[in-house]
Structures are given as structure tokens and as C-alpha cells.
C-alpha atoms as a PDB file:
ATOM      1  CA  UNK A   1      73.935  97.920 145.688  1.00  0.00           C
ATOM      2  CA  UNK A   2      73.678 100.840 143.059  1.00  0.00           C
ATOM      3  CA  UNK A   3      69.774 101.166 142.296  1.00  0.00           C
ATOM      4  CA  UNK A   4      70.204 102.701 138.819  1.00  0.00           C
ATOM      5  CA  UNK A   5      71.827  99.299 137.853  1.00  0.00           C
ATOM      6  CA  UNK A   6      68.204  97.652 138.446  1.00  0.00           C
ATOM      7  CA  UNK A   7      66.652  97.867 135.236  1.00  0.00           C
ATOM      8  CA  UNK A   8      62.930  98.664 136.863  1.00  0.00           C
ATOM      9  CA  UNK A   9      64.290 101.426 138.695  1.00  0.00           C
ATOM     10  CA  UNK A  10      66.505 102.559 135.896  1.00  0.00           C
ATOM     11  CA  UNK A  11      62.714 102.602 133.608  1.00  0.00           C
ATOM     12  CA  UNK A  12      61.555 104.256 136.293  1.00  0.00           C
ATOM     13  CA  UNK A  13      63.810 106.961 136.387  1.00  0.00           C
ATOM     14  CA  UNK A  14      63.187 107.524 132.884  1.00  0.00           C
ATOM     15  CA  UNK A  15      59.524 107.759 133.256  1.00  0.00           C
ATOM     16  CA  UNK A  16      60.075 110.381 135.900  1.00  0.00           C
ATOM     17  CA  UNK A  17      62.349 112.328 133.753  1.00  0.00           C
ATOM     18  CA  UNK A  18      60.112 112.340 130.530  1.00  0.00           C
ATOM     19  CA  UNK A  19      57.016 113.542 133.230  1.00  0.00           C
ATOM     20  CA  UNK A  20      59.247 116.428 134.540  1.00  0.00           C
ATOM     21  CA  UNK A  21      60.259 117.492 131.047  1.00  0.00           C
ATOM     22  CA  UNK A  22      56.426 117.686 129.976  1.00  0.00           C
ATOM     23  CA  UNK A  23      55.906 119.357 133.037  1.00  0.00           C
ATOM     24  CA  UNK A  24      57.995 122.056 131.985  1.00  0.00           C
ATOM     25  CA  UNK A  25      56.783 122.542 128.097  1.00  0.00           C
ATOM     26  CA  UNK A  26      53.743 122.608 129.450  1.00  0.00           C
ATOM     27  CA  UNK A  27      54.605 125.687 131.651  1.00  0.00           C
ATOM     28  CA  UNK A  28      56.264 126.813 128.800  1.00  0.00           C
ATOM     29  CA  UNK A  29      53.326 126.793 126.545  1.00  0.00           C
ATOM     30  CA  UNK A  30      51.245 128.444 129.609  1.00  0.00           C
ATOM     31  CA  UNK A  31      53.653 131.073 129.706  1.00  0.00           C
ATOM     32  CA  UNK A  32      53.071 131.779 125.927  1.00  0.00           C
ATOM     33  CA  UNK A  33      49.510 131.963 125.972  1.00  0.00           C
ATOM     34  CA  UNK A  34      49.597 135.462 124.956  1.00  0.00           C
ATOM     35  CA  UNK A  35      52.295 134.970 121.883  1.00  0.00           C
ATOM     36  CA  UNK A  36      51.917 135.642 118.400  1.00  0.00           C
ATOM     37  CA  UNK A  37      51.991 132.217 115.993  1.00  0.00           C
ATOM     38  CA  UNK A  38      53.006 130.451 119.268  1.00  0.00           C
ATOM     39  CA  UNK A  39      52.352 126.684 118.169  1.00  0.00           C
ATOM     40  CA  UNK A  40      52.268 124.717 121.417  1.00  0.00           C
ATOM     41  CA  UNK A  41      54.972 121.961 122.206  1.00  0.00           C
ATOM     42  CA  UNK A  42      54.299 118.304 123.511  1.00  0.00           C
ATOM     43  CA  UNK A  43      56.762 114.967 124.269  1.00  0.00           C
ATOM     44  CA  UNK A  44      55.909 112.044 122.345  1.00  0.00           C
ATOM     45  CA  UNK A  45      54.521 109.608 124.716  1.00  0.00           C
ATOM     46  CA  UNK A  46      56.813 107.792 126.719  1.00  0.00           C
ATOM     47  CA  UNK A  47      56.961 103.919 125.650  1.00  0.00           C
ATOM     48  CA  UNK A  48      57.548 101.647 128.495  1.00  0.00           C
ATOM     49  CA  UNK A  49      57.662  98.936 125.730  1.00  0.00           C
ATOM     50  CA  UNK A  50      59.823 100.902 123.426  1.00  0.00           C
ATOM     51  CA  UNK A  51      61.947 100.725 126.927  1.00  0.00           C
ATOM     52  CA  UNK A  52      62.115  97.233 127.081  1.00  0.00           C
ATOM     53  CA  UNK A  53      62.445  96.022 124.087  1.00  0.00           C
ATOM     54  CA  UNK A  54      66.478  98.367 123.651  1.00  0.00           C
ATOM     55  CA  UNK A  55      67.155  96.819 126.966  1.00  0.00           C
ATOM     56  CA  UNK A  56      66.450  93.565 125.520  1.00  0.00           C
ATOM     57  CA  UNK A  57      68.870  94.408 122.394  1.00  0.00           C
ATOM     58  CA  UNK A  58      71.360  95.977 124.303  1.00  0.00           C
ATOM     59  CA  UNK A  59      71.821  93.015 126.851  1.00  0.00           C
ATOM     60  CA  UNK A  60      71.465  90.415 123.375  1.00  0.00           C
ATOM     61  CA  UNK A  61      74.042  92.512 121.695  1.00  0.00           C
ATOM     62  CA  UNK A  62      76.286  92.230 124.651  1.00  0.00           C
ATOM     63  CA  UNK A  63      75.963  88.611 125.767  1.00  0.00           C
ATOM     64  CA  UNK A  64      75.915  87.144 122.272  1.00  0.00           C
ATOM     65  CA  UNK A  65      71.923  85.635 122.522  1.00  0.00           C
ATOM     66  CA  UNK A  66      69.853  84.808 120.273  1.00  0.00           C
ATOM     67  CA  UNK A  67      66.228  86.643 119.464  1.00  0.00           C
ATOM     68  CA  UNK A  68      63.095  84.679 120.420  1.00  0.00           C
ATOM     69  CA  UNK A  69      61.374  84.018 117.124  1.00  0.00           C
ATOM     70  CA  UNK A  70      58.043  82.630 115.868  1.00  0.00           C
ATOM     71  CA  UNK A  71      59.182  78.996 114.314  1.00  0.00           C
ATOM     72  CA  UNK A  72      55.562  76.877 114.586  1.00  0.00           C
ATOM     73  CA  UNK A  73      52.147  78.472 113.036  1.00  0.00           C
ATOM     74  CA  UNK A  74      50.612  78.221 116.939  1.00  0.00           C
ATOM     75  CA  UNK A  75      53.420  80.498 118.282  1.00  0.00           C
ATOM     76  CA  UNK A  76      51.642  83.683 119.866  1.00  0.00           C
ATOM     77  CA  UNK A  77      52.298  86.642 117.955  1.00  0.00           C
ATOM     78  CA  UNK A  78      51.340  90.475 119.045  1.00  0.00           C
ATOM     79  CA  UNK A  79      47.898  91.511 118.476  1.00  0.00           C
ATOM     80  CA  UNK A  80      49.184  95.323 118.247  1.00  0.00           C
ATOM     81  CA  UNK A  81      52.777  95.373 117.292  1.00  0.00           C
ATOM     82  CA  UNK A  82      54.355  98.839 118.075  1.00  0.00           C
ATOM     83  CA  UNK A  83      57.581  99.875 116.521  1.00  0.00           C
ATOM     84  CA  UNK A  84      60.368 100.691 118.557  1.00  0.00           C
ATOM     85  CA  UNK A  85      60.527 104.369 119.627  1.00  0.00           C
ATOM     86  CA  UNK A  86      59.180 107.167 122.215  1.00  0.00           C
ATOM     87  CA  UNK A  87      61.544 108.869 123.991  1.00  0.00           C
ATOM     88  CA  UNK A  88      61.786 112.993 124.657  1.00  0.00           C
ATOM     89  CA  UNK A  89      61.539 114.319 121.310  1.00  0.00           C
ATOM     90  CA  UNK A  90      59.460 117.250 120.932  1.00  0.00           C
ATOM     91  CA  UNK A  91      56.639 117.718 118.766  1.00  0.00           C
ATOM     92  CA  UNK A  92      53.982 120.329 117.840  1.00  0.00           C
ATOM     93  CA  UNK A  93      50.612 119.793 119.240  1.00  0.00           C
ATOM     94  CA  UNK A  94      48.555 122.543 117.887  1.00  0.00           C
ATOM     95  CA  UNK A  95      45.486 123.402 119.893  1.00  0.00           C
ATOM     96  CA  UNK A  96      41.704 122.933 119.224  1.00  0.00           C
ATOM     97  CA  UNK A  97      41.610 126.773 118.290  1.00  0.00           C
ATOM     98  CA  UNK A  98      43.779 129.502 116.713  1.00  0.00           C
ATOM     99  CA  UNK A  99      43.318 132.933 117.547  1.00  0.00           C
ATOM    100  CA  UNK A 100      43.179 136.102 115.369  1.00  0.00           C
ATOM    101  CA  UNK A 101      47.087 136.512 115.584  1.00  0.00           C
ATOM    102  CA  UNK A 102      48.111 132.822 115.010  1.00  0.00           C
ATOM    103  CA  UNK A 103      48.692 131.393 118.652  1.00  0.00           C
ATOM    104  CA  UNK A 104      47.545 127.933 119.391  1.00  0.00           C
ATOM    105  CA  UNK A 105      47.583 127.338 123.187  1.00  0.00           C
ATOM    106  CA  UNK A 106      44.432 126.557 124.660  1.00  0.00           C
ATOM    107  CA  UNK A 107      44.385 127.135 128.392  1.00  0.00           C
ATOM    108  CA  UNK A 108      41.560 124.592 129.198  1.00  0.00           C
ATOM    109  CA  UNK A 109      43.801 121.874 127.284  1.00  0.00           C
ATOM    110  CA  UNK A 110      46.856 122.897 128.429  1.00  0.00           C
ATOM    111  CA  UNK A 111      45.679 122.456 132.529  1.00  0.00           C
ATOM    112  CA  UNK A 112      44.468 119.378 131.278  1.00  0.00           C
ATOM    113  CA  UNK A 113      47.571 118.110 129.978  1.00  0.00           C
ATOM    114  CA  UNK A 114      49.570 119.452 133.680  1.00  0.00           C
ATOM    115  CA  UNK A 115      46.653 117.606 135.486  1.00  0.00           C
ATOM    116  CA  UNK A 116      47.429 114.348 133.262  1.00  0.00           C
ATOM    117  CA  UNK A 117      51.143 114.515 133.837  1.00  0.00           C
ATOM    118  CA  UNK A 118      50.779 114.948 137.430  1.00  0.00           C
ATOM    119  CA  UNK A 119      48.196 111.791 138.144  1.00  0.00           C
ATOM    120  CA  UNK A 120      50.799 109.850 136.066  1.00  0.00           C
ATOM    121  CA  UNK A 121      54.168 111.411 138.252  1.00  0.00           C
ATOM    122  CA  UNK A 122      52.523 110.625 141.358  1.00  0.00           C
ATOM    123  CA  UNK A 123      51.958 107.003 140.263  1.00  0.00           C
ATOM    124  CA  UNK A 124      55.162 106.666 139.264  1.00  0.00           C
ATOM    125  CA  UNK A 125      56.430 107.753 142.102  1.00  0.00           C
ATOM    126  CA  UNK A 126      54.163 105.555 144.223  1.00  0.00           C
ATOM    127  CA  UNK A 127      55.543 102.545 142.279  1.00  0.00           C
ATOM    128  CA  UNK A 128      59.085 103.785 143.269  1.00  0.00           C
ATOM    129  CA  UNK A 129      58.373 103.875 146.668  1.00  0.00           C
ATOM    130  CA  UNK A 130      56.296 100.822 146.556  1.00  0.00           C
ATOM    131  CA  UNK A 131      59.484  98.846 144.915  1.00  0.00           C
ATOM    132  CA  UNK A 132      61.726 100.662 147.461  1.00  0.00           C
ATOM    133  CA  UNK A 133      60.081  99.139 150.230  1.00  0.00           C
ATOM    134  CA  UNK A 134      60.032  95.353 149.215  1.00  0.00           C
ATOM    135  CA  UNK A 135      63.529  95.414 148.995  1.00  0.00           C
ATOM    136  CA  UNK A 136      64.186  96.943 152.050  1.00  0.00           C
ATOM    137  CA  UNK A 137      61.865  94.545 153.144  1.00  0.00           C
ATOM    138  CA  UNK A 138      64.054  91.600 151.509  1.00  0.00           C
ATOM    139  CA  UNK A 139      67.038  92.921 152.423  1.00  0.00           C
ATOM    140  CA  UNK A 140      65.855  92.475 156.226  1.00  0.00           C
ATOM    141  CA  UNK A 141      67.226  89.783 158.371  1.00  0.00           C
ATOM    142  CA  UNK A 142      64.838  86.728 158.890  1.00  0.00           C
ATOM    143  CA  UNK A 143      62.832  87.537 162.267  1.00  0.00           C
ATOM    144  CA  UNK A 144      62.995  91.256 162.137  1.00  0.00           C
ATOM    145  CA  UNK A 145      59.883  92.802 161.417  1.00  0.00           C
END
């Protein structure tokens, strides 16, 4: 059994990735601090939705299905609809304050952004393990611990 073929884990591993790239713009914006007209760099957030929904098109576009739509007036509909999108492109993210010589990296911000990143690796990598471990434990043999 190949784990990357499991969609969760395959999200997952995407999640991770996107948190290790921010990780390092974010050491990269650190390590300009001192810069002239340095404009700090962020990743647009990562959308688990945005996720879902081109794994959704991808497996209708291969199997042939058809697209759930709203045909009755009582059909739910999203409160909050969010276009698809997300992923790792980079965008500006200009601090709270410029100094005299044009740079935009705030320390205080930027530590807050690593700190940020981190809480949401480590859960991420909790949910990994988490998932891991119920199919290990369903993969067991009935009767063995």
C-alpha cells in the first residue's frame, strides 16, 4: 500500500510542504532585516478546501461523473463560498513599518509569523501520526493488541 495514493495523506503532505516553504521565506525575510527596500515575502494561505474541491474535478474529469448541483429552492447552499485557489505562490506582505531606507521587515511580526507556522506544522504532523496509527491499527490481525 503506497500512502501518497491516500488522498488525506497526499493533503497532508501538501500542507507540510506549504509550512516548510513559509518556514523558509520567513528565514529569508529574517535574514534581510537589515536590507535596503527589502519588501518582505509571504505564501498565500494554504486552502484545504481549494484542495478538495481539484481532487474532486480531477477524479469527475477522469471517471466521467456528474457535479452535484442545487436543483430544489431548499437545497443547502454555502454560506461563504470561496473560489478555488491557494497554493505556494508568493506574495508581498509589507510590514506594519518602513524604515528610513525603505525595508519593511518587522522582527516582532516576522517571529510571530515562524511561531504561527510552527503550532500549525506540529499539528499537522500530529494528525499524520495520529492517521498513521489507526491504520496500523486496522491493518492488525483480529486478537492482537
Amino acid at each position: 500500500m503506497n500512502l501518497a495514493e491516500i488522498p488525506l495523506f497526499a493533503m497532508l503532505r501538501g500542507r507540510l510542504g506549504h509550512l516548510g516553504e513559509r518556514q523558509k521565506l520567513i528565514a529569508q525575510n529574517v535574514a534581510n532585516t537589515d536590507t535596503a527596500r527589502y519588501v518582505p515575502e509571504d505564501l498565500k494561505p494554504y486552502s484545504f478546501d481549494a484542495r478538495v474541491q481539484k481532487r474532486l474535478q480531477m477524479t469527475q474529469a477522469s471517471s466521467g461523473a456528474q457535479m452535484m448541483a442545487a436543483t430544489h429552492m431548499s437545497h443547502m447552499a454555502s454560506r461563504n463560498p470561496r473560489p478555488p485557489g491557494g497554493g505556494y505562490k508568493t506574495v508581498k506582505s509589507p510590514g506594519s513599518e518602513t524604515t528610513l531606507n525603505g525595508n519593511s521587515v518587522v522582527l516582532e511580526e516576522e517571529m510571530i509569523k515562524m511561531s504561527d507556522a510552527r503550532m500549525q506544522y506540529d499539528a499537522a504532523i500530529s494528525f499524520y501520526q495520529k492517521s498513521l496509527g489507526l491504520l496500523r491499527m486496522a491493518a492488525r490481525a483480529p486478537g492482537r493488541g
